[in-house]
Protein backbone atom coordinates (compact mmCIF):
# COMPACT_ATOMS: atom_id res chain seq x y z
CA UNK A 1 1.14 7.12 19.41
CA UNK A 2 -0.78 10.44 20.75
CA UNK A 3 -2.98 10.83 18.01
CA UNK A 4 -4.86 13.95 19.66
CA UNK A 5 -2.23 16.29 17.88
CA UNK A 6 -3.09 14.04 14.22
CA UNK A 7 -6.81 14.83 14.85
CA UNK A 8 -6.15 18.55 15.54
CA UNK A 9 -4.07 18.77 12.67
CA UNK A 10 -6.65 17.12 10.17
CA UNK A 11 -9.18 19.30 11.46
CA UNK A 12 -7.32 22.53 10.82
CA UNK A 13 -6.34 21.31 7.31
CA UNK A 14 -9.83 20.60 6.72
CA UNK A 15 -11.52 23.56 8.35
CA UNK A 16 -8.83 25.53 5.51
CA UNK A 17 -10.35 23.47 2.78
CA UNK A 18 -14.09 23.95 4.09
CA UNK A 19 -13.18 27.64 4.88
CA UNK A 20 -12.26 28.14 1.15
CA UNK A 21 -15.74 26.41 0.28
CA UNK A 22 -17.68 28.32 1.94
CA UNK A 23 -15.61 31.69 0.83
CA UNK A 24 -16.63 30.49 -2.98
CA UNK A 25 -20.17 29.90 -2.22
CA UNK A 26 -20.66 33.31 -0.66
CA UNK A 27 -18.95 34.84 -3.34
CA UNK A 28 -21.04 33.37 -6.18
CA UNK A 29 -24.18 34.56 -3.73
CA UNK A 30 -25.63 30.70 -3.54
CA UNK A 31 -28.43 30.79 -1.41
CA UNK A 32 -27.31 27.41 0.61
CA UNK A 33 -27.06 27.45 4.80
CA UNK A 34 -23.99 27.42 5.61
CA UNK A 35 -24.72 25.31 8.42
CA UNK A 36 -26.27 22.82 6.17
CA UNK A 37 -22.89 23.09 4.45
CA UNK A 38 -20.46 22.81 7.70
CA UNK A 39 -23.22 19.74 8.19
CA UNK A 40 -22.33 18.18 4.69
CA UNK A 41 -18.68 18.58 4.80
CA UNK A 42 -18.33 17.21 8.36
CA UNK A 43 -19.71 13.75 6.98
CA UNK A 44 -17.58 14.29 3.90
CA UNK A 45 -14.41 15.16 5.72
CA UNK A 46 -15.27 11.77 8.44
CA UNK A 47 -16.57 9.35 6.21
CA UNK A 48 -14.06 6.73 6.40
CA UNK A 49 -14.10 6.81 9.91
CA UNK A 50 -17.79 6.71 10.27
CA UNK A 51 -17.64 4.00 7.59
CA UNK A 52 -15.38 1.93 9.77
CA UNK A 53 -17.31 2.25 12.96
CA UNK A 54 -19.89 0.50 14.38
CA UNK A 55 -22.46 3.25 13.98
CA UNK A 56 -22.90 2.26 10.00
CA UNK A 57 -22.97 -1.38 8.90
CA UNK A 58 -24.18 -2.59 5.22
CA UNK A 59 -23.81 -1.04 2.22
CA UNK A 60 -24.29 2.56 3.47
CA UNK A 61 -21.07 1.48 6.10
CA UNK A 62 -18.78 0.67 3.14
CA UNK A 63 -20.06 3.47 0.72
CA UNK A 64 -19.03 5.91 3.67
CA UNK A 65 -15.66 4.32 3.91
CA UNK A 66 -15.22 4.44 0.00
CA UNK A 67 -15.77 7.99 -0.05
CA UNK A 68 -13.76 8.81 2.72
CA UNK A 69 -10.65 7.05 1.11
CA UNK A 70 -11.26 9.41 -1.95
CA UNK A 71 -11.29 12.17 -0.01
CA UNK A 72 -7.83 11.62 1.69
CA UNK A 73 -6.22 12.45 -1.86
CA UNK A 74 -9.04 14.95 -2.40
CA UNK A 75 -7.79 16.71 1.14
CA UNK A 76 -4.03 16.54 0.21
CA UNK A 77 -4.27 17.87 -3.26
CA UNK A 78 -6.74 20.50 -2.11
CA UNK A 79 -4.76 21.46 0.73
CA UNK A 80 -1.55 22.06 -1.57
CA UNK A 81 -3.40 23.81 -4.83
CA UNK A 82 -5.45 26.01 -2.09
CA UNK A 83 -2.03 27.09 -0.72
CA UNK A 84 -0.38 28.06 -3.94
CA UNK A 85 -4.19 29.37 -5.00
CA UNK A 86 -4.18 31.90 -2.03
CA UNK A 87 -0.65 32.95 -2.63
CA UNK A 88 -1.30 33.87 -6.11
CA UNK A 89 -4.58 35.42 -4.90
CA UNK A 90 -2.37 37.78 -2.42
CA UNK A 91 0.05 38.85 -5.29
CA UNK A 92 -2.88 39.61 -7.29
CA UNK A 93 -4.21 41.79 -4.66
CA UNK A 94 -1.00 43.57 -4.08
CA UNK A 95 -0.69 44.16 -8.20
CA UNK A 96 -4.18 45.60 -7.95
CA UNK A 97 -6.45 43.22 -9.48
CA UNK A 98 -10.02 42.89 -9.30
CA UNK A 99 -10.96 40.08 -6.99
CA UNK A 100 -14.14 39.20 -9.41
CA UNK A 101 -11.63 38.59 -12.35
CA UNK A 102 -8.60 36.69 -10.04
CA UNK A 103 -10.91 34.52 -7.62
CA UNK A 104 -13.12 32.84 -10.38
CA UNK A 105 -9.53 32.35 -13.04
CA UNK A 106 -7.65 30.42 -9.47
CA UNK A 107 -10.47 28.65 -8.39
CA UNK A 108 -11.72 26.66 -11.75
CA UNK A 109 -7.99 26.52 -12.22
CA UNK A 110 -7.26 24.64 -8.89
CA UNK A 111 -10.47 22.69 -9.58
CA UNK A 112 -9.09 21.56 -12.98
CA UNK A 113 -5.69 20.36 -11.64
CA UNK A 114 -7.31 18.81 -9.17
CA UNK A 115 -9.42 16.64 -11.80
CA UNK A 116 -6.09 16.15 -13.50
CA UNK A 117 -4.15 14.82 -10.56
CA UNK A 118 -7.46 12.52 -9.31
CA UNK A 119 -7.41 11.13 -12.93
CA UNK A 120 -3.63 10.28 -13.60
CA UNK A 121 -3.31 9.11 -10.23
CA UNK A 122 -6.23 6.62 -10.65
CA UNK A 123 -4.49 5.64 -13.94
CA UNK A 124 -1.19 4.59 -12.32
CA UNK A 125 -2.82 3.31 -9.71
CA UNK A 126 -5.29 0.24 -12.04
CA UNK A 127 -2.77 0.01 -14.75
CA UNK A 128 0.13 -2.15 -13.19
CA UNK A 129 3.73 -1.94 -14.32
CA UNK A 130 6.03 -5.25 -14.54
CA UNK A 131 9.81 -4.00 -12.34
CA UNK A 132 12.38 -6.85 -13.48
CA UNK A 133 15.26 -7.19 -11.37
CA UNK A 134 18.29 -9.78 -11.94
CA UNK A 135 20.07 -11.23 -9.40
CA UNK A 136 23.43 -13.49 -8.75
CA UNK A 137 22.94 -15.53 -5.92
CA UNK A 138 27.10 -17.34 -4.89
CA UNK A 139 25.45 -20.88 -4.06
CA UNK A 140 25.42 -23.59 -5.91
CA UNK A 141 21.74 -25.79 -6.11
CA UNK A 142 21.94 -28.81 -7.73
CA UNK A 143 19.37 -29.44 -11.07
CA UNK A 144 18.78 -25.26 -10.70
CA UNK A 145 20.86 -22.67 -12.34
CA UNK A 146 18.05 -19.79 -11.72
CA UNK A 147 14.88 -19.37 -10.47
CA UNK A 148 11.66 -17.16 -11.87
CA UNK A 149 9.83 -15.54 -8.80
CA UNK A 150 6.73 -13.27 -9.57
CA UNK A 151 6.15 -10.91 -6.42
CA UNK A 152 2.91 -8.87 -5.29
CA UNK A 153 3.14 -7.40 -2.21
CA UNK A 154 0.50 -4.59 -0.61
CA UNK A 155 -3.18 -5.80 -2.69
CA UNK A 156 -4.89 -4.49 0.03
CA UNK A 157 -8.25 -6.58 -1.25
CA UNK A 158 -11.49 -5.31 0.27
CA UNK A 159 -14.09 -2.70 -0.57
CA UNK A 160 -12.13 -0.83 -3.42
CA UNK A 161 -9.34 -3.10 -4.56
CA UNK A 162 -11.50 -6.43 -5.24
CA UNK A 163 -11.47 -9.49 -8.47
CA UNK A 164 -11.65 -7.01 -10.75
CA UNK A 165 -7.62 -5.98 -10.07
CA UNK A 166 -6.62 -9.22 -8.65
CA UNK A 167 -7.37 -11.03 -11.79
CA UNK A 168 -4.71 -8.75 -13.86
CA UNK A 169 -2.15 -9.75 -11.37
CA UNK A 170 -3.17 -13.86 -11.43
CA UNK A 171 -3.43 -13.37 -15.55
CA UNK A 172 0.16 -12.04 -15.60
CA UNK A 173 1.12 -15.27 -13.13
CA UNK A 174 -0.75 -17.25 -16.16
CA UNK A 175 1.38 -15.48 -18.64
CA UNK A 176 5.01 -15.41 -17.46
CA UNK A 177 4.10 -18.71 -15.33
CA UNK A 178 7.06 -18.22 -12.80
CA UNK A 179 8.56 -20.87 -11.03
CA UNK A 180 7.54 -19.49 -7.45
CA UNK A 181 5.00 -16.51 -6.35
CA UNK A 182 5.61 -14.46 -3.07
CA UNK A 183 3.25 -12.40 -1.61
CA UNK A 184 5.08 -10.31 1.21
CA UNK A 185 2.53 -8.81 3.23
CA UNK A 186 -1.16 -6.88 3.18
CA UNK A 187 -2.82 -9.36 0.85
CA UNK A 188 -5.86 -7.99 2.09
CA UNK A 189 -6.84 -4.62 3.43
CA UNK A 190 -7.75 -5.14 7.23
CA UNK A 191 -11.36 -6.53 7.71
CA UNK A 192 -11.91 -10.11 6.36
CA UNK A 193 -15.45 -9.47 5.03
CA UNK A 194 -15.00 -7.81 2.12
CA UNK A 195 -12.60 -10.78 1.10
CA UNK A 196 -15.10 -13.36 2.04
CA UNK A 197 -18.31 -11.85 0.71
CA UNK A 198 -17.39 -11.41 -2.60
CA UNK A 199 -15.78 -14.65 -3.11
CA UNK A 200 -12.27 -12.89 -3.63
CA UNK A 201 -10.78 -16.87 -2.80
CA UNK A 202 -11.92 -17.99 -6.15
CA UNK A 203 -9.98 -15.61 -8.49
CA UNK A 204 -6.79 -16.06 -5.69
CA UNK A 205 -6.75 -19.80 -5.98
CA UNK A 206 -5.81 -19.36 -9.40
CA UNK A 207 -2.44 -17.64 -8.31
CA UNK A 208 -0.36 -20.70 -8.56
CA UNK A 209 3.34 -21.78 -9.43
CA UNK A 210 4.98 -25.54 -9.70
CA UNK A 211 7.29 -24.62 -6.26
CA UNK A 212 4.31 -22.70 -4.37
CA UNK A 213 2.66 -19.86 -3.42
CA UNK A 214 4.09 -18.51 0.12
CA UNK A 215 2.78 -15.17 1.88
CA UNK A 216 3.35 -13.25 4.82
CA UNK A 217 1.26 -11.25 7.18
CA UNK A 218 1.17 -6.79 6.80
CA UNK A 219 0.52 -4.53 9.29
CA UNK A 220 -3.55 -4.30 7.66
CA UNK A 221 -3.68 -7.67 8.73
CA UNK A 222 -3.33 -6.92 12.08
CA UNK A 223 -5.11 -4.32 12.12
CA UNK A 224 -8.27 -6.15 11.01
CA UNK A 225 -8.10 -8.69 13.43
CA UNK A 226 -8.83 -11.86 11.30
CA UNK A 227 -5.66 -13.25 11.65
CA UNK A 228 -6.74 -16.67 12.23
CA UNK A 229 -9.13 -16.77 9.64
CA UNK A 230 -7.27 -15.31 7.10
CA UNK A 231 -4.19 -17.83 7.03
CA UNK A 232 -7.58 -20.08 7.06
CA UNK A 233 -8.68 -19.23 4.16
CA UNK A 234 -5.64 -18.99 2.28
CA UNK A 235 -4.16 -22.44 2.76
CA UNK A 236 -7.56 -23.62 2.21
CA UNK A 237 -6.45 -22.52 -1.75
CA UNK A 238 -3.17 -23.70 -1.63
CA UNK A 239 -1.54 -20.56 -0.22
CA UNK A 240 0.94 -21.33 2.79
CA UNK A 241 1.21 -18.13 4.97
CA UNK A 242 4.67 -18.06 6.86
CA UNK A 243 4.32 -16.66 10.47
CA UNK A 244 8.03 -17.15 11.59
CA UNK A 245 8.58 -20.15 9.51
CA UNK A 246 10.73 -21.07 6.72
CA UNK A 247 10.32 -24.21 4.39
CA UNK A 248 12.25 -25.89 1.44
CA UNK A 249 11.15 -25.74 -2.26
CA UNK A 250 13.11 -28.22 -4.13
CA UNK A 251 15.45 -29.22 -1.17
CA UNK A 252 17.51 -26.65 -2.39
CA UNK A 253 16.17 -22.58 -1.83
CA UNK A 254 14.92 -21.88 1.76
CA UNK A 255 12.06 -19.15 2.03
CA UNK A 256 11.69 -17.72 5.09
CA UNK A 257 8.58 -15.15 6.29
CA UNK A 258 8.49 -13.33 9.75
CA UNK A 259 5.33 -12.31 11.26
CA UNK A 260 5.12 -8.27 10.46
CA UNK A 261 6.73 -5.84 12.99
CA UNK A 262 3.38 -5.04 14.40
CA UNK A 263 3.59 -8.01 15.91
CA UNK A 264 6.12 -6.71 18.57
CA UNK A 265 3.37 -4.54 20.20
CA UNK A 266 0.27 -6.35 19.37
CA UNK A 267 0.94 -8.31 22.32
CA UNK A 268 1.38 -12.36 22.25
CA UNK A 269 4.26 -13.57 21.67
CA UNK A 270 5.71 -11.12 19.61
CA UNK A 271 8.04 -12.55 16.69
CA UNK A 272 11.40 -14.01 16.32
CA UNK A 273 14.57 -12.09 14.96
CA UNK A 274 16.18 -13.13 11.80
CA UNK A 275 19.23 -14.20 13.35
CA UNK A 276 16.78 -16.78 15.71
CA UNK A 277 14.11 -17.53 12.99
CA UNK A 278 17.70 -19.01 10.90
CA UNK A 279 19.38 -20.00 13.90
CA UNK A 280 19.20 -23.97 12.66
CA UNK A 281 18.93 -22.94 8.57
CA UNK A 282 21.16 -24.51 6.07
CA UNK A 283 23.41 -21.06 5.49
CA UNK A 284 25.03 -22.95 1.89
CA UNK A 285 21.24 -23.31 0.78
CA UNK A 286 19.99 -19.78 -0.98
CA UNK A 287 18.02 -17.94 1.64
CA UNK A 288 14.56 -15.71 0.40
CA UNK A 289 13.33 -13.73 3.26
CA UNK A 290 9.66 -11.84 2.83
CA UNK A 291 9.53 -9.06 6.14
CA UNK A 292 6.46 -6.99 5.03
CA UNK A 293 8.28 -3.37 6.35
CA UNK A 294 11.65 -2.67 5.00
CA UNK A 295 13.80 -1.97 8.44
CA UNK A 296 16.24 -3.62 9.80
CA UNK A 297 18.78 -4.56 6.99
CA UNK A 298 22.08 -5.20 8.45
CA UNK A 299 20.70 -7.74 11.12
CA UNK A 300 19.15 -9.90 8.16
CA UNK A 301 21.94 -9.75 6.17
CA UNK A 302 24.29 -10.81 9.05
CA UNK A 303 21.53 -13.36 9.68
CA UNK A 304 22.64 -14.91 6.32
CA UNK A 305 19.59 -14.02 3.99
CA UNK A 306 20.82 -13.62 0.38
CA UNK A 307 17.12 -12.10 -1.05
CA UNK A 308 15.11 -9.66 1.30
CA UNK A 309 11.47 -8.70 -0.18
CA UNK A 310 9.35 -6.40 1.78
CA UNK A 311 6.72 -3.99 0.92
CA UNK A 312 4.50 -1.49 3.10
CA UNK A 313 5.95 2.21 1.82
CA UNK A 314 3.65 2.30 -1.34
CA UNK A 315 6.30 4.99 -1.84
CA UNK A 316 4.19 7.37 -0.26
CA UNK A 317 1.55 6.03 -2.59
CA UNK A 318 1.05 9.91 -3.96
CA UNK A 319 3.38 12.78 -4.21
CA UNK A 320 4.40 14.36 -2.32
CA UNK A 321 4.22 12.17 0.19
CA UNK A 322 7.43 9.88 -1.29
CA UNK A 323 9.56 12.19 0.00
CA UNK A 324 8.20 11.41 3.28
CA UNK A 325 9.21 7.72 2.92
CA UNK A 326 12.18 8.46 1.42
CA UNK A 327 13.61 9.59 4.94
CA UNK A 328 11.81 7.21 6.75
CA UNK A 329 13.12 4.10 5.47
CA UNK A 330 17.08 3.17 4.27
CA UNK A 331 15.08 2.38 0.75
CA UNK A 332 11.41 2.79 0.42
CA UNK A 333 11.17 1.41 -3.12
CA UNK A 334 13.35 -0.60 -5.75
CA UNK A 335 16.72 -2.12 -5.28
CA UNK A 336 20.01 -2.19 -2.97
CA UNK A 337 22.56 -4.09 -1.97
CA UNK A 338 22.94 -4.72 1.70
CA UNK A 339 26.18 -5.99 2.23
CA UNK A 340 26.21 -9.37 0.11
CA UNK A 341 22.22 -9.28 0.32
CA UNK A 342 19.91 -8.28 -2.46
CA UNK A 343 17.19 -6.07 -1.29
CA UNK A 344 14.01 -5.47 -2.92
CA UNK A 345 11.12 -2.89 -1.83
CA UNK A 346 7.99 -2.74 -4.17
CA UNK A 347 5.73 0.23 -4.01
CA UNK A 348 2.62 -2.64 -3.94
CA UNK A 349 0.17 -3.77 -6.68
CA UNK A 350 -2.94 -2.66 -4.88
CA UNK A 351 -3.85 0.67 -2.63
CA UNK A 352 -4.39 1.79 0.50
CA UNK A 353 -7.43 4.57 1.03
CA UNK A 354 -7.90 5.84 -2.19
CA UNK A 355 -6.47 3.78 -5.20
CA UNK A 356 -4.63 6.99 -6.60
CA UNK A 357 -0.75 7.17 -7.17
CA UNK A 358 1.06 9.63 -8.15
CA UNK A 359 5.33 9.40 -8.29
CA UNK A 360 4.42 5.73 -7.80
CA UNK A 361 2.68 3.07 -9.93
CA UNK A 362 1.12 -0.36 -8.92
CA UNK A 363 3.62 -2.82 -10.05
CA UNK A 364 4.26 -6.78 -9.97
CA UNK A 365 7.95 -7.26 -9.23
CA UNK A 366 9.85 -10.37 -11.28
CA UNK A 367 12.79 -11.46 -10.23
CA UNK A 368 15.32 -13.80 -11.95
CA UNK A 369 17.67 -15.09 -9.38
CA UNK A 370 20.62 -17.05 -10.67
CA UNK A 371 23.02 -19.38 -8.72
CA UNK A 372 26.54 -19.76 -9.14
């Protein structure tokens, strides 16, 4: 990916935003340097990068990269109310107004919204949602007429999403006490530290269910580079992560987890197909794939996979980015049929960046399957 036109275009959209800062402060008169300013909102607008370099490390390092995952809902919202600001602005010029009675009206106005959206969004993003789906499975298991499966994909655990949020999502495993728990991808959020320093294993080993807790590896793990360590860690609490594996709960449902797509380009040995990962799988037993990204239907449901759970979208994680996703993927969130396979997409139970969502909520996906 050329990312030399994604750098140009966040620095336009942020040279708007600071633009419009700097038009407010010389308005009001504030005697502040502007290039003190430019200064300021430079850090501001690269904080999460700087945070995520080498050139910070410590607590000033992960404050940085806090920040800077606020600000990429900060820059998005701003950039959109600071479009329909100046539009209104030029309408109010045209009709005549005076500039000191317009300017002040649109910009505490814009301000407010933005407050608004930053608030709600935080809301739906800490304040999970239970999505029930119910699904008919044609294959018989013996001693099993349906099966309970709670499923949290995307927690992204690190510096912002922590114990704190994980422990709603293990007390609602406590609760409903399902008969099997699937984690499909981006348990954590790249870097292992955060996960390791703050003892995140001890609230996860809690997350537990009489036929297993299974996982799969995300894109974030990949990026961060822990790979190793990470599927470590987890089975060292009971939690078997499936890197182009499947295994038998009961001697009667299969579950099956590939290694994420970025494995195809992270070099290695890449990952199998579905058709090849199954290639020797019992096709009468009831087959529950976890594939973190949601591509490639058809092939798994030729491959014989009755239940398909992925994640990744967030579905867009805040408007209007959904309708992004929406395009991208043949279903970014919720439920299809594929064929005579079930699909399920959840929007994730943590955050990326910032933990705001808006047109999407953090959810924990139950699913009843029943067998016929």
């Amino acid at each position: 990916m050329n990312f030399i036109p994604v750098l140009l275009l966040f620095v336009l959209i942020n040279g708007y935003i600071g633009g419009h800062g700097a038009f407010l402060l010389a308005h009001y008169g504030a005697a502040f340097p502007m290039t003190l300013y430019w200064v300021l909102f430079a850090v501001l607008v690269f904080s999460y990068l700087i945070g995520r370099s080498r050139l910070l490390k410590g607590p000033l390092g992960r404050l940085l990269k806090v920040i800077g995952s606020y600000y990429f809902a900060v820059m998005e919202f701003a950039f959109l109310l600071l479009i329909a600001a100046d539009l209104i602005a030029l309408t109010c010029k045209l009709a005549g107004a005076e500039p000191g009675v317009y300017i002040p009206v649109l910009a505490w106005g814009a301000a407010a919204v933005l407050v608004i959206l930053l608030l709600r969004g935080s809301w739906n993003s800490w304040t999970p949602v239970v999505r029930k789906y119910e699904l008919q499975v044609n294959k018989q298991v013996r001693g099993m007429k349906e099966l309970r499966v709670l499923v949290a994909s995307d927690i992204h655990l690190g510096n912002i999403v922590g114990k704190r949020h994980l422990s709603k999502l293990v007390k609602h495993a406590e609760n409903t006490k399902p008969d099997l728990i699937l984690l499909p991808g981006d348990v954590i959020d790249d870097s292992i530290e955060p996960y390791i320093r703050n003892g995140m294993s001890e609230v996860m080993r809690r997350l537990k269910a009489p036929l297993g807790t299974y996982a799969v590896l995300g894109n974030h793990e990949y990026y961060g580079g822990h790979i190793e360590e990470y599927v470590k860690q987890m089975e060292a609490i009971g939690i078997k992560v499936l890197r182009d594996e499947t295994v038998g709960v009961q001697n009667a449902v299969l579950i099956a987890g590939r290694k994420d797509r970025t494995a195809e380009r992270s070099g290695g040995s890449g990952r199998l197909s579905a058709a090849e990962l199954l290639k020797d799988a019992d096709s009468s037993r009831p087959i529950i794939m976890m594939d973190h990204q949601p591509y490639q239907f058809a092939q798994t449901a030729a491959a014989g996979v009755d239940v398909l759970l992925c994640g990744h979208t967030h579905r867009g994680q805040f408007a209007p980015n959904h309708w992004i996703t929406r395009r991208l993927f043949e279903l970014d969130w919720g439920y299809m049929r594929k064929e005579a396979m079930h699909v399920v997409v959840s929007s994730g139970f943590g955050s990326w960046g910032p933990p705001i969502r808006l047109a999407s909520r953090s959810e924990i996906v139950e699913l009843v399957i029943r067998f016929d």
